[in-house]
N, C-alpha and C. Protein backbone atom coordinates (compact mmCIF):
# COMPACT_ATOMS: atom_id res chain seq x y z
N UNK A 1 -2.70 32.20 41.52
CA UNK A 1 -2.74 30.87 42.04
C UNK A 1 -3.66 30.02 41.14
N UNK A 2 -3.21 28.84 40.60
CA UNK A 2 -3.93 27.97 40.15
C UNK A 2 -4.97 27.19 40.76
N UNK A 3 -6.35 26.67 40.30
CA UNK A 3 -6.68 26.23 40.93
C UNK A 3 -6.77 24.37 40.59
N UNK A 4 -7.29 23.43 41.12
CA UNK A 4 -7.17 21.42 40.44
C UNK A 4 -7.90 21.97 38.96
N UNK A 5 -8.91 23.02 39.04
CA UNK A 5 -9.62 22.68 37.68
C UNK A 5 -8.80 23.17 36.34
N UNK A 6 -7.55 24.58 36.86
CA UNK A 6 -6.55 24.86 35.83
C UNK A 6 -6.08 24.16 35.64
N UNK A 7 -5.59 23.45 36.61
CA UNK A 7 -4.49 22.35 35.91
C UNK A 7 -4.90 21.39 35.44
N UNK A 8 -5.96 21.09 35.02
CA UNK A 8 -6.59 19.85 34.49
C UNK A 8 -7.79 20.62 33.74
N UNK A 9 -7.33 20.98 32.51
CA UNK A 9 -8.47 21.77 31.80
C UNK A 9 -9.49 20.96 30.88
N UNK A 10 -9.47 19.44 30.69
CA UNK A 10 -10.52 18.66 30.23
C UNK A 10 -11.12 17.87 31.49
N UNK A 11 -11.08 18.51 32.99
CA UNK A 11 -11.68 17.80 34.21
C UNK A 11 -13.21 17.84 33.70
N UNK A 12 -14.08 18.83 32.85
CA UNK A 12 -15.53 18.67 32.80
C UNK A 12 -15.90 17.54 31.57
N UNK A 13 -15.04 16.91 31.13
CA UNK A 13 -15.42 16.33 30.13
C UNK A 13 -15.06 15.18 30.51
N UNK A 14 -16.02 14.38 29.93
CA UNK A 14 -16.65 12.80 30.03
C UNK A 14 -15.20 12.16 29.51
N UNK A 15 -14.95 11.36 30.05
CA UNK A 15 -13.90 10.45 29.38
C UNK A 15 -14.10 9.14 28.42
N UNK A 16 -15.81 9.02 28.71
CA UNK A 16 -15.62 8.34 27.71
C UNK A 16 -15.82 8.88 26.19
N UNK A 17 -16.04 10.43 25.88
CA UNK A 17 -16.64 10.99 25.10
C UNK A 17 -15.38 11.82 24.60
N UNK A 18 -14.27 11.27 23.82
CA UNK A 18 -13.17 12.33 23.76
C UNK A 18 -13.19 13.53 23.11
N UNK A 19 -12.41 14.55 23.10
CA UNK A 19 -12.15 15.38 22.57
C UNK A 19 -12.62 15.60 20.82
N UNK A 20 -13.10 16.57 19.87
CA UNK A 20 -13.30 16.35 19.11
C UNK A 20 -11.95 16.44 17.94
N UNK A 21 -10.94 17.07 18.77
CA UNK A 21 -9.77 17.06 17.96
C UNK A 21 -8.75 15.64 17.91
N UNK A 22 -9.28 15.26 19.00
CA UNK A 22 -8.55 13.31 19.03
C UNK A 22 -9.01 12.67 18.08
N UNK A 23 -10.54 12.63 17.98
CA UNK A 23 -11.37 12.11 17.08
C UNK A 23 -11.06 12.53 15.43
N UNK A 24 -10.72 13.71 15.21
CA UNK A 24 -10.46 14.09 14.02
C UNK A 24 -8.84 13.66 13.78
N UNK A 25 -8.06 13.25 15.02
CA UNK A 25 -6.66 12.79 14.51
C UNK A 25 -6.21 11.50 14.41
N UNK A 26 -7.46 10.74 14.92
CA UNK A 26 -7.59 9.36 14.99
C UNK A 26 -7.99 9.39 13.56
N UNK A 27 -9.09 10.03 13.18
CA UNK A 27 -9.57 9.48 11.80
C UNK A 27 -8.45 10.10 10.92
N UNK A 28 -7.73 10.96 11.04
CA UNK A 28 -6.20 11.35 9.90
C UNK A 28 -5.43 10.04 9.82
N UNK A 29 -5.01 9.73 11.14
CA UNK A 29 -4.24 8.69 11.46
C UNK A 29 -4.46 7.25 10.75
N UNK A 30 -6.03 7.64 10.74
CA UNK A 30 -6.35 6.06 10.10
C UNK A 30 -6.60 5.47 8.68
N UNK A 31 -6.36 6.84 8.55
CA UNK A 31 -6.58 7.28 6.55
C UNK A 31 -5.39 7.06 6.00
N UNK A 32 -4.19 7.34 7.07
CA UNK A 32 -2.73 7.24 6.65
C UNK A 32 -2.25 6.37 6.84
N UNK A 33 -2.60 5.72 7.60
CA UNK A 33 -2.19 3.69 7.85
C UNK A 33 -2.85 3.48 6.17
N UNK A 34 -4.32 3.36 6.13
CA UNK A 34 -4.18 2.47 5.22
C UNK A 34 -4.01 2.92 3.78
N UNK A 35 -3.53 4.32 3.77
CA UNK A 35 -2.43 4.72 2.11
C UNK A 35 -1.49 3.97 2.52
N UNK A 36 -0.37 3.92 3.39
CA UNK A 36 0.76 3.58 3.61
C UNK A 36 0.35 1.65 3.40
N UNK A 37 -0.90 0.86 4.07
CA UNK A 37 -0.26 -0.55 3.88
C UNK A 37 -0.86 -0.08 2.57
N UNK A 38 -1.91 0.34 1.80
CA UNK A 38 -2.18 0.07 0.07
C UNK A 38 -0.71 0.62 -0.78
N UNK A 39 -0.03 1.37 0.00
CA UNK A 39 1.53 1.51 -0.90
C UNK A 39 2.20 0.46 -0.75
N UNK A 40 2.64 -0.18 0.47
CA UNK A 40 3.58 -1.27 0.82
C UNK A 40 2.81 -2.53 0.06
N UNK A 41 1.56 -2.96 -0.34
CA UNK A 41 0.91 -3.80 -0.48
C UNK A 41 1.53 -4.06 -2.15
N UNK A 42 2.37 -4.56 -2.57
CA UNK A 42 2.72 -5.00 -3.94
C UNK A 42 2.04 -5.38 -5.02
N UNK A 43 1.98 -7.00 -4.18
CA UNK A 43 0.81 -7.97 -4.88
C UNK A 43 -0.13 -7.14 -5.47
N UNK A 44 -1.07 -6.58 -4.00
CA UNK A 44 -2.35 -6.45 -4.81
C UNK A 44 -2.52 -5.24 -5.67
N UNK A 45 -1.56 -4.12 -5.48
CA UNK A 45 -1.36 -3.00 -6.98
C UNK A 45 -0.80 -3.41 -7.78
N UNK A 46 -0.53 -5.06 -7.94
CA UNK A 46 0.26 -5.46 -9.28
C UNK A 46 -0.77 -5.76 -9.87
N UNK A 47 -1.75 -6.66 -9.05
CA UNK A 47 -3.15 -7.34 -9.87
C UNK A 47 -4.00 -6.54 -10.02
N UNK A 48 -3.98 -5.18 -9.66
CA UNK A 48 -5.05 -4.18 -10.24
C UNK A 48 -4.69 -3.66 -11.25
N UNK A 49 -3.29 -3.20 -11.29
CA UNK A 49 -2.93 -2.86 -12.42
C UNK A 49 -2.63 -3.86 -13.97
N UNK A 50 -2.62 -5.19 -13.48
CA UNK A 50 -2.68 -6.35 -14.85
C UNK A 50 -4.46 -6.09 -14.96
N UNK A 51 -5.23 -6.12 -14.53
CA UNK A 51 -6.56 -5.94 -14.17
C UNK A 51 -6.76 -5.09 -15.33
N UNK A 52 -6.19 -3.52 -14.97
CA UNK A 52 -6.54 -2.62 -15.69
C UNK A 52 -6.20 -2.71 -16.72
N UNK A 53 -5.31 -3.32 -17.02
CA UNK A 53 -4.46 -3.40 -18.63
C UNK A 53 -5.37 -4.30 -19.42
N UNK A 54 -5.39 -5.58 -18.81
CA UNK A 54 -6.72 -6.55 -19.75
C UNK A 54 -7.63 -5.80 -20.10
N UNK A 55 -7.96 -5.13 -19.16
CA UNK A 55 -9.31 -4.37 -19.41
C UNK A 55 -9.36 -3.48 -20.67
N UNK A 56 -8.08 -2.39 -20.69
CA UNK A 56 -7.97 -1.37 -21.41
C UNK A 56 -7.75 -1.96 -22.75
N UNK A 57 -6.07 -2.68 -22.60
CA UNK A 57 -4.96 -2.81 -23.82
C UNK A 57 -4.48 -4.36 -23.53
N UNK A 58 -5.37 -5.15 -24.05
CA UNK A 58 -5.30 -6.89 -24.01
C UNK A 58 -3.75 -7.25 -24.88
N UNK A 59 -3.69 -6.22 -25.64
CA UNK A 59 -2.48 -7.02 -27.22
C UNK A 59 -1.54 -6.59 -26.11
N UNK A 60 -1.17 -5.28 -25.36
CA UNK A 60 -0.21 -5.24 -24.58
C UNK A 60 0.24 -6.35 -23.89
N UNK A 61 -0.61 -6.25 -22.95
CA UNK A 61 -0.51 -7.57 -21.92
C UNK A 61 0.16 -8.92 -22.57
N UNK A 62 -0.87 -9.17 -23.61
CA UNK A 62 0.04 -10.40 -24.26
C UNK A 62 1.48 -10.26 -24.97
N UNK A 63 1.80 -9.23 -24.78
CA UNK A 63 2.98 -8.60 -25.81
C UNK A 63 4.03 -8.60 -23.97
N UNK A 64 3.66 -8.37 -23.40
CA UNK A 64 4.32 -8.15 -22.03
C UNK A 64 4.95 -9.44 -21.35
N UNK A 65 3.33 -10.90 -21.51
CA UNK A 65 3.81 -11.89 -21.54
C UNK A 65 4.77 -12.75 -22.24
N UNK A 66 4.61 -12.24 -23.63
CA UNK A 66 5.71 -12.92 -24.24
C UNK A 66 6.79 -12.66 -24.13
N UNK A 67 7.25 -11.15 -23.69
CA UNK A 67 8.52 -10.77 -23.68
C UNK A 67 8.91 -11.44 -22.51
N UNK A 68 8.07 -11.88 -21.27
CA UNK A 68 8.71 -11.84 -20.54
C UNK A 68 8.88 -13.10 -20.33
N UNK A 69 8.46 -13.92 -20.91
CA UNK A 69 8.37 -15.66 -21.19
C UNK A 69 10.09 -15.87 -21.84
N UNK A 70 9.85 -15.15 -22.87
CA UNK A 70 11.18 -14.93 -24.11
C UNK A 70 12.39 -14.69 -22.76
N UNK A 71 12.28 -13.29 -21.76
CA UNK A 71 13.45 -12.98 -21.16
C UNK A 71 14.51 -14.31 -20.34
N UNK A 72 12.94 -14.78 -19.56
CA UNK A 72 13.63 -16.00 -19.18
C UNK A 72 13.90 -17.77 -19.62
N UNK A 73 13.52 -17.62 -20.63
CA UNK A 73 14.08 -18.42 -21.94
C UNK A 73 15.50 -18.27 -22.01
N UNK A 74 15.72 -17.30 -22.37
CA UNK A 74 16.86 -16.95 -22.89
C UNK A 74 17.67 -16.45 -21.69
N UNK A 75 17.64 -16.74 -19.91
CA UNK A 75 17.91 -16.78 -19.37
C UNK A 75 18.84 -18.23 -19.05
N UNK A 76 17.58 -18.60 -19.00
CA UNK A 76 17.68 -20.36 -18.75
C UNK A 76 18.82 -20.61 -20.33
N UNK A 77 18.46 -20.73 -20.88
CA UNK A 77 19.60 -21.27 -22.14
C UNK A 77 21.22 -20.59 -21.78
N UNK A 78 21.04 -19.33 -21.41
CA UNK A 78 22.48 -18.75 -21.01
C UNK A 78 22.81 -19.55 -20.13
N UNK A 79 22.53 -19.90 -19.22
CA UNK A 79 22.91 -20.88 -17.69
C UNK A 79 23.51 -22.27 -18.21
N UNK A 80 22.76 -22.75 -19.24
CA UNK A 80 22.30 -23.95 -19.92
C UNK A 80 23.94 -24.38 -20.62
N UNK A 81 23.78 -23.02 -21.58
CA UNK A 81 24.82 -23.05 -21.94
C UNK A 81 26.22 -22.74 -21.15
N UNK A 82 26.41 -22.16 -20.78
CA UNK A 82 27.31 -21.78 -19.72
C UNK A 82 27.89 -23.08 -19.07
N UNK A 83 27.15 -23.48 -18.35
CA UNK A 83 27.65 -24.44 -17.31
C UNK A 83 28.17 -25.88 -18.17
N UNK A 84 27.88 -25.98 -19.45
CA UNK A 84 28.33 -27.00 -20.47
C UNK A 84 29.70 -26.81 -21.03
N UNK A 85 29.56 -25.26 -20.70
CA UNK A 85 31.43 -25.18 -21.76
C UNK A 85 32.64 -25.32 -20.55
């Protein structure tokens, strides 16, 4: 026969004082939220990583900008042209 205290095997413990395994899955839980928004977060691993590049390899960066200045240059002129003939 069971008795109220089997069936309720955290009845001696404080409620406001939880468990130490909640506490350790709350803090997992909360470590993994914020990998997951710093993954979803774009922007700001784009600007750490231009960040890091100035820092490291400056001629890159400017070599990155130009190409990519050049790509849509020569975007815009295709359109440019296009829509004229």
């Amino acid at each position: 026969m069971t008795t109220e205290k089997d069936a309720r095997p955290n009845a001696d413990q404080s409620k406001a004082t939880p468990p130490v395994d909640v506490k350790l899955a709350r803090a997992e839980l909360a470590e993994t939220l914020d990998a997951i928004e710093y993954k979803l977060n774009v922007p700001k691993r784009t600007a750490e990583k231009v960040e890091r590049l100035r820092k490291e390899n400056p001629l890159a960066l400017v070599a990155i900008a130009v190409t990519a200045a050049a790509a849509v240059a020569g975007a815009v002129w295709l359109i440019v042209r296009g829509t004229r003939k």
